[in-house]
N, C-alpha and C. Protein backbone atom coordinates (compact mmCIF):
# COMPACT_ATOMS: atom_id res chain seq x y z
N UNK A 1 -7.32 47.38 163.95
CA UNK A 1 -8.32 46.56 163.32
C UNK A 1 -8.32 46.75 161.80
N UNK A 2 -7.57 48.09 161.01
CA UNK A 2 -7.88 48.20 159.76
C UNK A 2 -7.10 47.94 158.99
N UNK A 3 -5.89 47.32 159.92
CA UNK A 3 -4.05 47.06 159.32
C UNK A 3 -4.58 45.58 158.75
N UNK A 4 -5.13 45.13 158.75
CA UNK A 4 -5.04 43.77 157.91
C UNK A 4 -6.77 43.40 157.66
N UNK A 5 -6.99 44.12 156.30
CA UNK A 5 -8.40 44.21 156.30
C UNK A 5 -9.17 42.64 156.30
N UNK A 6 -7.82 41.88 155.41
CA UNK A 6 -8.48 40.53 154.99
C UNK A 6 -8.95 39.49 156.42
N UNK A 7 -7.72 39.91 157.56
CA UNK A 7 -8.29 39.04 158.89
C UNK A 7 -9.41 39.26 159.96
N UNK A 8 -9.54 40.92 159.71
CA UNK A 8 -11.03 41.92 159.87
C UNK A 8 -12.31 41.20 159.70
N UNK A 9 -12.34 41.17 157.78
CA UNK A 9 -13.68 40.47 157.37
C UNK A 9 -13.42 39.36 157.47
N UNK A 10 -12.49 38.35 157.79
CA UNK A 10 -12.18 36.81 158.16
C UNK A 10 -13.39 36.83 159.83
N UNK A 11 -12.46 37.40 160.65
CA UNK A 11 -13.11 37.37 161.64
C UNK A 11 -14.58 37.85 162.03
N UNK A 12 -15.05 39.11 161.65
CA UNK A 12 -16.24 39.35 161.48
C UNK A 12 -17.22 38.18 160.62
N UNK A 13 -16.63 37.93 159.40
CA UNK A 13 -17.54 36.74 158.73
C UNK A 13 -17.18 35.61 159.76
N UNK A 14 -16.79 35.11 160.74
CA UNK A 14 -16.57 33.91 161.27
C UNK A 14 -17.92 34.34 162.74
N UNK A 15 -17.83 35.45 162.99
CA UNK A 15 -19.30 36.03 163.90
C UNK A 15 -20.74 35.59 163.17
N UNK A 16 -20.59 36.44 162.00
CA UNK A 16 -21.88 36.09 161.47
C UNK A 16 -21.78 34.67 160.90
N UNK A 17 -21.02 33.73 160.48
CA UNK A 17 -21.32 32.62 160.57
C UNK A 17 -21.68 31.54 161.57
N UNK A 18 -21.28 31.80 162.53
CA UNK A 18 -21.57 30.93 163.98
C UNK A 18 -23.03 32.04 164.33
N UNK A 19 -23.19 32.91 163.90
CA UNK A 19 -24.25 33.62 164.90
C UNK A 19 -26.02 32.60 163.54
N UNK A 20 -25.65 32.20 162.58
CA UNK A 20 -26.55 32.22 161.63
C UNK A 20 -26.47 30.39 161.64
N UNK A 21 -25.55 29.91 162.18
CA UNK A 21 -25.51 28.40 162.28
C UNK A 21 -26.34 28.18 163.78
N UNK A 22 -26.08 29.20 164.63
CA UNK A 22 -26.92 29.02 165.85
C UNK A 22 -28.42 28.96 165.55
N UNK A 23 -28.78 30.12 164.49
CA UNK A 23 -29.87 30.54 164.54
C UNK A 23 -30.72 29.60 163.23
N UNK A 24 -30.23 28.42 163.13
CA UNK A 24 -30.83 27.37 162.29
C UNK A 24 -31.74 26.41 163.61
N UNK A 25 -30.82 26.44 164.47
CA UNK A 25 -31.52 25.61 166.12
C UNK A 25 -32.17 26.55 166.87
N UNK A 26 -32.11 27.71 166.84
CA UNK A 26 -32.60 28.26 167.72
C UNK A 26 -33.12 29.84 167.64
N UNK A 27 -34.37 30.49 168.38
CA UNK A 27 -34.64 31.73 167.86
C UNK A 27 -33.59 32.70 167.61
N UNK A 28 -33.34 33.59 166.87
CA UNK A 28 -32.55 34.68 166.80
C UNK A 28 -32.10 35.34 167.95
N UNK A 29 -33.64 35.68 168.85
CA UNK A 29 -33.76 36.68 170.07
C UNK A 29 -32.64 36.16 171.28
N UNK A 30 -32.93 34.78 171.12
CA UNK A 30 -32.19 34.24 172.25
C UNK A 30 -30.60 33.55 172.20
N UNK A 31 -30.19 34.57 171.20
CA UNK A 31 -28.71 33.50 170.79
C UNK A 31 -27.71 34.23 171.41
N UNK A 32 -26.68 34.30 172.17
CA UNK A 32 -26.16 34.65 173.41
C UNK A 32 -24.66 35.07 172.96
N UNK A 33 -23.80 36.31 172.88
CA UNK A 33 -22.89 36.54 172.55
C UNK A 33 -21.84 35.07 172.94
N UNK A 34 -22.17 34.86 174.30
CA UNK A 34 -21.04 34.03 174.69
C UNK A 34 -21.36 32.19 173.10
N UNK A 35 -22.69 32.17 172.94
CA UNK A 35 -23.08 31.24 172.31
C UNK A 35 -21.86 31.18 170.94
N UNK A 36 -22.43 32.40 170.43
CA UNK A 36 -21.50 32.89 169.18
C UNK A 36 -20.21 33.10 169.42
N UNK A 37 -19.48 33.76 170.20
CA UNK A 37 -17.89 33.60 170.55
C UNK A 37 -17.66 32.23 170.98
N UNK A 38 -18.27 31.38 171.42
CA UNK A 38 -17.50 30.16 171.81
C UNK A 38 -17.46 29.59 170.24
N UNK A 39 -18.67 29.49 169.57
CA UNK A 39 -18.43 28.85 168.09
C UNK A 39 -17.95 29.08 167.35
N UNK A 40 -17.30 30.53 167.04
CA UNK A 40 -16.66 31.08 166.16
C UNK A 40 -14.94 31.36 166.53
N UNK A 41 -15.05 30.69 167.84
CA UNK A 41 -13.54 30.64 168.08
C UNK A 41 -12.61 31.89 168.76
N UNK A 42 -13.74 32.78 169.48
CA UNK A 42 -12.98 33.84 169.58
C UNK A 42 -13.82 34.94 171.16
N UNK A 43 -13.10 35.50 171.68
CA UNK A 43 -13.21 35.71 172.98
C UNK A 43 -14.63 36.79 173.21
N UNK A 44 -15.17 37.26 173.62
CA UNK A 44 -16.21 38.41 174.25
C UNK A 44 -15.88 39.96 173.54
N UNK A 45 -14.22 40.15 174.25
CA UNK A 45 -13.64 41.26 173.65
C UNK A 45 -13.35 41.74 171.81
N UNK A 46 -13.16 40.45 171.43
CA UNK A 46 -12.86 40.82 170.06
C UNK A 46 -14.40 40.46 169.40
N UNK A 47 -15.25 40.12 170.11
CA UNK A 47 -16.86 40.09 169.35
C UNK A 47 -16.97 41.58 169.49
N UNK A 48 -16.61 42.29 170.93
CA UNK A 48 -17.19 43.78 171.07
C UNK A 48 -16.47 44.81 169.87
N UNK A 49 -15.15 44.32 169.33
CA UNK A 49 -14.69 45.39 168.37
C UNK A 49 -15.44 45.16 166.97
N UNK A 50 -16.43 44.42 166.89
CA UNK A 50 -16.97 44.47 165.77
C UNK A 50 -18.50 45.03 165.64
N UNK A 51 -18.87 44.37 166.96
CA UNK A 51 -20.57 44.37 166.98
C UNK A 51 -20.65 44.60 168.63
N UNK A 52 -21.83 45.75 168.45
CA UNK A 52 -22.19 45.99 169.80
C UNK A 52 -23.10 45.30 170.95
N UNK A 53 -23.24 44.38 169.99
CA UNK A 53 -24.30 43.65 170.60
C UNK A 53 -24.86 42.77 169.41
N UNK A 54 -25.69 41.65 170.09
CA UNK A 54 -26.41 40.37 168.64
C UNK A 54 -27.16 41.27 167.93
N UNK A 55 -27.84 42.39 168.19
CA UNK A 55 -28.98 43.17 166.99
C UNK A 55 -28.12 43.52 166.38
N UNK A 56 -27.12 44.14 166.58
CA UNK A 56 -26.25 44.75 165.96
C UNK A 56 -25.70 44.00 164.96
N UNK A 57 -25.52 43.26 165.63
CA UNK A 57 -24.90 41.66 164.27
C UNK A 57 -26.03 41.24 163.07
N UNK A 58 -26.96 41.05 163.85
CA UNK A 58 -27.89 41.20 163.22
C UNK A 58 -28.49 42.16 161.96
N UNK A 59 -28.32 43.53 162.38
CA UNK A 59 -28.67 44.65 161.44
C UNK A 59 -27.44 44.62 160.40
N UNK A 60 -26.43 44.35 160.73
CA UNK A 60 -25.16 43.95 159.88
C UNK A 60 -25.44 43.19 158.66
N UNK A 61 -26.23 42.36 159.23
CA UNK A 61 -26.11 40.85 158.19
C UNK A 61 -27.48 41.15 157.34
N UNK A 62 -28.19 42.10 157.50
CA UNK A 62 -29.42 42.57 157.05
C UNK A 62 -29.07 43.58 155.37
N UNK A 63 -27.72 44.22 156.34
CA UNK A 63 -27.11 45.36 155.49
C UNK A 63 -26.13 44.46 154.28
N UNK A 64 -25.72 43.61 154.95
CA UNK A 64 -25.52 42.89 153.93
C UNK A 64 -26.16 42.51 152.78
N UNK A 65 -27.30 41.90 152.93
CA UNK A 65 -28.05 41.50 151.75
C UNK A 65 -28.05 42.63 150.84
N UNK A 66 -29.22 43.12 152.30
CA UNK A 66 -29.43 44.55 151.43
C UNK A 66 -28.58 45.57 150.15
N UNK A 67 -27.19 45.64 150.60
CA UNK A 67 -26.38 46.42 149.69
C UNK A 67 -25.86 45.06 148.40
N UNK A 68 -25.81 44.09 148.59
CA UNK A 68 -25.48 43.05 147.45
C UNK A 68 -26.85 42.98 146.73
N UNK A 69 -27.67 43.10 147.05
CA UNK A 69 -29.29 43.33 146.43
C UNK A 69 -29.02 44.74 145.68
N UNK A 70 -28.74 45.66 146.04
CA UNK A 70 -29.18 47.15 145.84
C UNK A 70 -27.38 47.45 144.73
N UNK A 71 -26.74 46.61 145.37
CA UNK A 71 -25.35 46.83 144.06
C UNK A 71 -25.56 46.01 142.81
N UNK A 72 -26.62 44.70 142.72
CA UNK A 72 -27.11 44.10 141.71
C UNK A 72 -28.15 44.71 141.11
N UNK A 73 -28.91 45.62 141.21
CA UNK A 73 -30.39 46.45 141.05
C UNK A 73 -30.37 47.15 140.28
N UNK A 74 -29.44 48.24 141.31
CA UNK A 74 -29.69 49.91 140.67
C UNK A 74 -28.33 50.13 139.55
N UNK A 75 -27.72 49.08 138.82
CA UNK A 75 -27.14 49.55 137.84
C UNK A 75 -28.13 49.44 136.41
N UNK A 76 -29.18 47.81 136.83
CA UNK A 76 -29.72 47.53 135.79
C UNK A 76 -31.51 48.64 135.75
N UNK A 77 -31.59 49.43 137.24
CA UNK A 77 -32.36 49.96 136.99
C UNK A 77 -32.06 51.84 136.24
N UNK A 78 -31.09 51.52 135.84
CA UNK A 78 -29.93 53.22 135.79
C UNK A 78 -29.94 53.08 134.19
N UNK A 79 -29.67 51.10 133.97
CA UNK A 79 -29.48 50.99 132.24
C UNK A 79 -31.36 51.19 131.47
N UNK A 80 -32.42 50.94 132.56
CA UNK A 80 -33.46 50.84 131.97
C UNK A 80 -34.20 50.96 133.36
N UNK A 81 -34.89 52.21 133.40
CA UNK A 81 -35.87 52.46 134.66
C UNK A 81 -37.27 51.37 134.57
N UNK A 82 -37.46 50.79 133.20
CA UNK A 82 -38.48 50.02 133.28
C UNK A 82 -38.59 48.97 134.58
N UNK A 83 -39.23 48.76 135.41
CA UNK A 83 -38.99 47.37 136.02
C UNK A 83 -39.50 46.08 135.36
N UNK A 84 -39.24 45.29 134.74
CA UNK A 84 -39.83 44.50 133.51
C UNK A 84 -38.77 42.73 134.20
N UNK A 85 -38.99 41.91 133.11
CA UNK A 85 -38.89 40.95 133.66
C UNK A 85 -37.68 40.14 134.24
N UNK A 86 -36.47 41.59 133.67
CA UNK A 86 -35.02 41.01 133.50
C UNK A 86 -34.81 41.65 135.05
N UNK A 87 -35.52 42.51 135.41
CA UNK A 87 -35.10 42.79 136.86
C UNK A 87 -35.53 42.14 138.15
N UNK A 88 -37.21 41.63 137.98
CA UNK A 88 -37.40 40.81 138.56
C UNK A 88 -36.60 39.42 138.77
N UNK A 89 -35.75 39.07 137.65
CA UNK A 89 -35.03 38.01 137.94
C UNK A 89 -33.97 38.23 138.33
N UNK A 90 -33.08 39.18 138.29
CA UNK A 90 -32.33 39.63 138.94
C UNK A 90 -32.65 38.86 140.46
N UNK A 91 -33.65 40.28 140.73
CA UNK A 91 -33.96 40.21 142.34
C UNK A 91 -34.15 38.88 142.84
N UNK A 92 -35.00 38.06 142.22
CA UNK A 92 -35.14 36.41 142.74
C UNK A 92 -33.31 36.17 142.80
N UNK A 93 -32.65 36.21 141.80
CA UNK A 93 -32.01 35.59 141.65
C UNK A 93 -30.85 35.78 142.63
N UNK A 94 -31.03 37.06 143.44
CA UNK A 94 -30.32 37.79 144.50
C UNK A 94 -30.58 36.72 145.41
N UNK A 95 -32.07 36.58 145.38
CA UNK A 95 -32.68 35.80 146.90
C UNK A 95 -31.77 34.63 147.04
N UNK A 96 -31.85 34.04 146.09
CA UNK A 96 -31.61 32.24 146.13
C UNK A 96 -30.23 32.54 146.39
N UNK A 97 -29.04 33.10 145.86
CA UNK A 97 -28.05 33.04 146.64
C UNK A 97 -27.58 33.48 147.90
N UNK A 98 -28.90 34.06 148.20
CA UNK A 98 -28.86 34.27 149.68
C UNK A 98 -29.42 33.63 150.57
N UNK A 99 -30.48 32.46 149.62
CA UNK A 99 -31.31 31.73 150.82
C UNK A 99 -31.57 31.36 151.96
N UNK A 100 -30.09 30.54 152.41
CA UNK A 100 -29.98 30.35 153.78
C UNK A 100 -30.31 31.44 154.79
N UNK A 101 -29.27 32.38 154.86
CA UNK A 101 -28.90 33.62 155.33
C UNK A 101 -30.85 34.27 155.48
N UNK A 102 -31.07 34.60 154.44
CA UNK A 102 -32.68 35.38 154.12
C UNK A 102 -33.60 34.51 155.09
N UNK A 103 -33.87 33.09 154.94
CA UNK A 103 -34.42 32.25 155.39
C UNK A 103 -34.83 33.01 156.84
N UNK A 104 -33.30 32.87 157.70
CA UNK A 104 -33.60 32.73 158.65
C UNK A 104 -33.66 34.50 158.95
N UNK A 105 -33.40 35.69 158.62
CA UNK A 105 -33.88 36.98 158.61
C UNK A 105 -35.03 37.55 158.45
N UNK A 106 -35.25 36.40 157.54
CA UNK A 106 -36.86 36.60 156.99
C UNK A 106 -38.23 35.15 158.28
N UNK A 107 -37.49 35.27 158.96
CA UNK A 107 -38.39 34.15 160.70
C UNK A 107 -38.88 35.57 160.98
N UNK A 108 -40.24 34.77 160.84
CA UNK A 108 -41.35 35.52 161.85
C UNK A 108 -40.91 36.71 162.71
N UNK A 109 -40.54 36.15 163.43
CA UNK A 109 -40.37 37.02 164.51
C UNK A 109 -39.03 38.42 164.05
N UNK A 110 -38.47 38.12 162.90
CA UNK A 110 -37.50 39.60 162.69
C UNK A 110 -38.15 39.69 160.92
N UNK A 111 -39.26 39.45 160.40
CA UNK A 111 -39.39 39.59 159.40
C UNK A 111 -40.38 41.31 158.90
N UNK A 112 -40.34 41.29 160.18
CA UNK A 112 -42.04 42.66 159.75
C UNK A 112 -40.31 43.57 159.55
N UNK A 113 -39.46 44.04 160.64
CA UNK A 113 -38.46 44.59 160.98
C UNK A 113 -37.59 44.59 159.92
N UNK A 114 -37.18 43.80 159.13
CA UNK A 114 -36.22 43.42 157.95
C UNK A 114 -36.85 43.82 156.67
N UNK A 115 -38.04 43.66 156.57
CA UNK A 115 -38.70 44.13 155.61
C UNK A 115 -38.77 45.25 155.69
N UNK A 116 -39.24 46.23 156.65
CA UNK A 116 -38.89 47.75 156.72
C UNK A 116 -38.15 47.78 156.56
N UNK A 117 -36.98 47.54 156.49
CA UNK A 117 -35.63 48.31 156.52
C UNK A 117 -35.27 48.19 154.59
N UNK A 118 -35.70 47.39 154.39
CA UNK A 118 -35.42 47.12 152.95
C UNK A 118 -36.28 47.59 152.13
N UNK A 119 -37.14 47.84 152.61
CA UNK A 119 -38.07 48.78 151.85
C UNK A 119 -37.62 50.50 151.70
N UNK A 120 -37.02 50.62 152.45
CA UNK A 120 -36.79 52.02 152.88
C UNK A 120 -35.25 52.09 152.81
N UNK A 121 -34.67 51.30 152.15
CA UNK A 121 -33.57 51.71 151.65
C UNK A 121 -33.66 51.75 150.31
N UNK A 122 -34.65 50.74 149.39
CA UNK A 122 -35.00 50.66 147.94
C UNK A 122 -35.61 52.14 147.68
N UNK A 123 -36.25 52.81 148.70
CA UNK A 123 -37.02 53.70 148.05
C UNK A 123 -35.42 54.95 148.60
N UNK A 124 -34.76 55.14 149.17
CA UNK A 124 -33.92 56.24 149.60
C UNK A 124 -32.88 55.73 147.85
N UNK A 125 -32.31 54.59 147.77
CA UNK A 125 -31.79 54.13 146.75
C UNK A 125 -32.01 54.55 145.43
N UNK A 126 -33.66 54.33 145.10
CA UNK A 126 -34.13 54.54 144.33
C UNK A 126 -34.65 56.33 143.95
N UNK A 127 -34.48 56.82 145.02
CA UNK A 127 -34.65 58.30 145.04
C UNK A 127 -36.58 58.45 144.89
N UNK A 128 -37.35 57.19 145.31
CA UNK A 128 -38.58 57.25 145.27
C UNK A 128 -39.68 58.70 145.17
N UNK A 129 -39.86 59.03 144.66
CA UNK A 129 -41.25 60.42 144.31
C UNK A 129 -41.86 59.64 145.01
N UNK A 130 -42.02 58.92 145.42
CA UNK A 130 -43.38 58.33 146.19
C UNK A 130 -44.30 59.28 147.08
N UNK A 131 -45.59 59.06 147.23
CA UNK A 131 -46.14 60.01 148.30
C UNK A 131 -46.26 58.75 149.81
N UNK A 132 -45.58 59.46 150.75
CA UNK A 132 -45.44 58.43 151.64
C UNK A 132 -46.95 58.95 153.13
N UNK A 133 -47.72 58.82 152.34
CA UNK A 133 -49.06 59.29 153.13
C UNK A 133 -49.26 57.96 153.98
N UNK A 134 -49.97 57.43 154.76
CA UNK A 134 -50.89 56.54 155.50
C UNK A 134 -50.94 55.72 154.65
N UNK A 135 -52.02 55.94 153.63
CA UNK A 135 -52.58 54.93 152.12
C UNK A 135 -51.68 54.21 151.82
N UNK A 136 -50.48 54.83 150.96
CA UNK A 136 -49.33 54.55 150.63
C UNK A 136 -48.83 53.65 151.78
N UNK A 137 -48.17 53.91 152.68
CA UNK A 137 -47.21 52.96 153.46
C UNK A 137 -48.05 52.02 153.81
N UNK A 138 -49.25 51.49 153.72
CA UNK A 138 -49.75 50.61 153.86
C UNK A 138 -50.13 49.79 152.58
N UNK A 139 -50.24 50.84 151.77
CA UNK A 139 -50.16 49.68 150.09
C UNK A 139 -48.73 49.20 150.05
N UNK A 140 -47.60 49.46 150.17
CA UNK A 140 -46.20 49.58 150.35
C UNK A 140 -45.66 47.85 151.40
N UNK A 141 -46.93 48.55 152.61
CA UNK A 141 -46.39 46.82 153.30
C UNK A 141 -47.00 45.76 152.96
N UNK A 142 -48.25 46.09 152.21
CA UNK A 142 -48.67 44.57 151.52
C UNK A 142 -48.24 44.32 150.43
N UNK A 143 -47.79 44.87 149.78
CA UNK A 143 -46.92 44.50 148.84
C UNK A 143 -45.76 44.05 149.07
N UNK A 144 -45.12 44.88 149.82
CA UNK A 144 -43.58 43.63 150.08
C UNK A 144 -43.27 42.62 151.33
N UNK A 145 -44.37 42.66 151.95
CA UNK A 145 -45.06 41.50 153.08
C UNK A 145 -45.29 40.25 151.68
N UNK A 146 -46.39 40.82 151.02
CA UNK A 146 -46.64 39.28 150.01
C UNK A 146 -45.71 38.98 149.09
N UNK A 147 -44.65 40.29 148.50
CA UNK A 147 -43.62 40.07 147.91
C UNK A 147 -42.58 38.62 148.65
N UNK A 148 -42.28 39.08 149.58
CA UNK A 148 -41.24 38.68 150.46
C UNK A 148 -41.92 37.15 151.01
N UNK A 149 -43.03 37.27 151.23
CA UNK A 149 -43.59 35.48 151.96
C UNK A 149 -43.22 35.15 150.60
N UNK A 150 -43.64 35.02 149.50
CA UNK A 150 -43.87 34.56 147.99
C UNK A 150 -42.89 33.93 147.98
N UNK A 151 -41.69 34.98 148.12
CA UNK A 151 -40.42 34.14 147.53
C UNK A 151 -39.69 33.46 148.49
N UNK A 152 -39.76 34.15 149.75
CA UNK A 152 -39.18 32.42 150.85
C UNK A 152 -40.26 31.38 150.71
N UNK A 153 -41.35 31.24 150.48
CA UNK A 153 -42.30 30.32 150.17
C UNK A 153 -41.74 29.38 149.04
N UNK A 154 -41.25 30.09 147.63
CA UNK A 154 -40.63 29.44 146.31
C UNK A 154 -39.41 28.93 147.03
N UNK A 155 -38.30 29.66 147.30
CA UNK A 155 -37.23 29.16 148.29
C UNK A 155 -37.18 27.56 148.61
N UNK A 156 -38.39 27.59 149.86
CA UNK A 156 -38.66 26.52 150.36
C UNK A 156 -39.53 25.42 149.74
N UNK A 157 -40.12 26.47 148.68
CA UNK A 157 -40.82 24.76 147.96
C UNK A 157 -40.82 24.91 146.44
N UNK A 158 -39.28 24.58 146.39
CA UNK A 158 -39.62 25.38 144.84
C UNK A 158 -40.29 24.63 143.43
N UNK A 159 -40.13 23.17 143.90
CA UNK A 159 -41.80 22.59 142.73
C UNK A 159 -42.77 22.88 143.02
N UNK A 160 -43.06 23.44 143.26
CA UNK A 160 -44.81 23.94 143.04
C UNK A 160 -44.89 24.85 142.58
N UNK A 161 -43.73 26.04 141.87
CA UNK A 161 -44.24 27.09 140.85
C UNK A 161 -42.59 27.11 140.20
N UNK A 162 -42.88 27.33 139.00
CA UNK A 162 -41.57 27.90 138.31
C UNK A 162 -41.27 29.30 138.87
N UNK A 163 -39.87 29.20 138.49
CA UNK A 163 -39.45 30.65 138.75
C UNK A 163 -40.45 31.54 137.77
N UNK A 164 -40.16 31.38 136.82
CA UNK A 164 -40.91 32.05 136.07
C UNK A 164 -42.64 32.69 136.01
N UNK A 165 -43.13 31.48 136.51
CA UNK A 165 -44.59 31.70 137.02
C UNK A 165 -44.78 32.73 138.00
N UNK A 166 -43.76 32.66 139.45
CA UNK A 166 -43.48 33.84 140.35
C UNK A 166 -43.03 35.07 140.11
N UNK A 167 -41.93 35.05 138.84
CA UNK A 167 -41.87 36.07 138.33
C UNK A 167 -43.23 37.16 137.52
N UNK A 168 -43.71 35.95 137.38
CA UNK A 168 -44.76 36.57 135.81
C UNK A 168 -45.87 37.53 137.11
N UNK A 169 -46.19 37.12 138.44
CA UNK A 169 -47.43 37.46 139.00
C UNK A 169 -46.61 38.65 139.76
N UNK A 170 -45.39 38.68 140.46
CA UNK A 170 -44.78 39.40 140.95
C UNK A 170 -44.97 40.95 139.92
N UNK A 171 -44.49 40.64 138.77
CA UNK A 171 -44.60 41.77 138.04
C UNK A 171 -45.69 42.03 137.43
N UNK A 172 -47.00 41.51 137.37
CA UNK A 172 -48.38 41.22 137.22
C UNK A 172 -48.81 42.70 138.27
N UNK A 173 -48.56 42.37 140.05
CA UNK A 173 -49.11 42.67 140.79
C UNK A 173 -48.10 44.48 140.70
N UNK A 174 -46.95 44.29 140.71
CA UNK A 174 -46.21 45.62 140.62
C UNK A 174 -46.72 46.64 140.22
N UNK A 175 -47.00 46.07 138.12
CA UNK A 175 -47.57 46.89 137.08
C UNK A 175 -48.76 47.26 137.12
N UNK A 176 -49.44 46.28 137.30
CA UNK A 176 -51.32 46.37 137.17
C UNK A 176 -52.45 47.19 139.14
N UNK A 177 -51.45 46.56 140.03
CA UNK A 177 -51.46 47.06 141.46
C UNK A 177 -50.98 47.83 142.12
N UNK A 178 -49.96 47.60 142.42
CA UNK A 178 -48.72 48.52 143.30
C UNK A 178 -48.65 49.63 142.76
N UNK A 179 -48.26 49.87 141.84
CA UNK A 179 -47.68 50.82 141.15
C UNK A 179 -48.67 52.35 140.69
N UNK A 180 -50.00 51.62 140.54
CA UNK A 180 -50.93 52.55 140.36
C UNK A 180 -51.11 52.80 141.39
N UNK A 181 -51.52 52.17 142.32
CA UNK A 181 -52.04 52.34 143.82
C UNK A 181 -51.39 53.72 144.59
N UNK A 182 -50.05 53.36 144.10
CA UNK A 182 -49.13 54.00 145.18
C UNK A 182 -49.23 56.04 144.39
N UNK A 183 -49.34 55.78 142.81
CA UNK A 183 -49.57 56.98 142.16
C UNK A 183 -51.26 57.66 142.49
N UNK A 184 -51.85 56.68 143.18
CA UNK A 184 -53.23 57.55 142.55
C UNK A 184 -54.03 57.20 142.14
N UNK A 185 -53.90 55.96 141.06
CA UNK A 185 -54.28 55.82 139.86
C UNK A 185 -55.22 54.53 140.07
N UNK A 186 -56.48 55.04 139.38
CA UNK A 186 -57.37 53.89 139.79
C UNK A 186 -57.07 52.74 138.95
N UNK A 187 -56.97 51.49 139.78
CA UNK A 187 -57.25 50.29 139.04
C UNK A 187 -58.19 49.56 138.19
């Protein structure tokens, strides 16, 4: 499988593409290995040398974002720990080329799940001091619960706020909310 890397990620990206074209028609939960090997052109056995199963495909395509997010991030957060407005656009700007893909990761039903995981790689990433008490992980999920609706919300309707406007409250709520919250620090 590692002698020809380029027909590897050919084939693996031809999984997660039929598995993410399914999942435009239909829930995630219910999309059926055989569904995805018949669309992507390729048998049961060679789906199993990649992915153990659809979550699995799934958590794949999660890790995906995730590390193209976190390889766009943490250089500009390394050149300037500030989080200020050039990073927030960054991060939008991560989203939108991921839209499709996010869209449907970010459905109801796998969004509480995806959001943990990305939260908790930003903070392992980030080498977070955070105090991860009760308080905290619950200031933590409303923040990137409303983070995260916000911007598949802009995504999907994006005249009704500038980027910029989303940016401006995003980092509004970070600086002036989150951020104290999570230190201690009264608002």
């Amino acid at each position: 499988m590692n002698k020809q890397p380029e027909i590897t990620d050919a084939t693996r990206e031809a999984f997660i593409t039929a598995f993410f074209r399914l999942a435009e028609i239909k829930n995630i939960y219910k999309i059926t290995i055989k569904e995805i090997t018949n669309l992507a052109g390729y048998n049961r056995t060679t789906f199993y040398r990649y992915f153990e199963d659809v979550f699995n495909l799934i958590e794949y395509a999660e890790d995906q974002f995730i590390d193209g997010m976190l390889s766009v991030l943490l250089p500009q957060i390394q050149m300037s720990p500030v989080l200020d407005n050039h990073f927030f656009q960054l991060f939008l700007e991560h989203f939108y080329a991921s839209k499709d893909r996010l869209g449907i990761l970010l459905r109801d039903s796998n969004r509480a799940a995806f959001i943990r995981r990305l939260q908790q790689r930003l903070q392992e990433s980030l080498n977070a001091p955070i105090n991860t008490s009760t308080h905290n992980r619950v200031i933590m999920d409303i923040y990137f619960n409303g983070i995260f609706s916000a911007i598949i919300h802009q995504i999907q309707h994006p005249d009704e706020m500038s980027d910029e406007e989303l940016l401006s409250i995003i980092s509004s709520l970070f600086t002036k909310w989150y951020w104290p919250a999570v230190n201690g620090k009264k608002m």
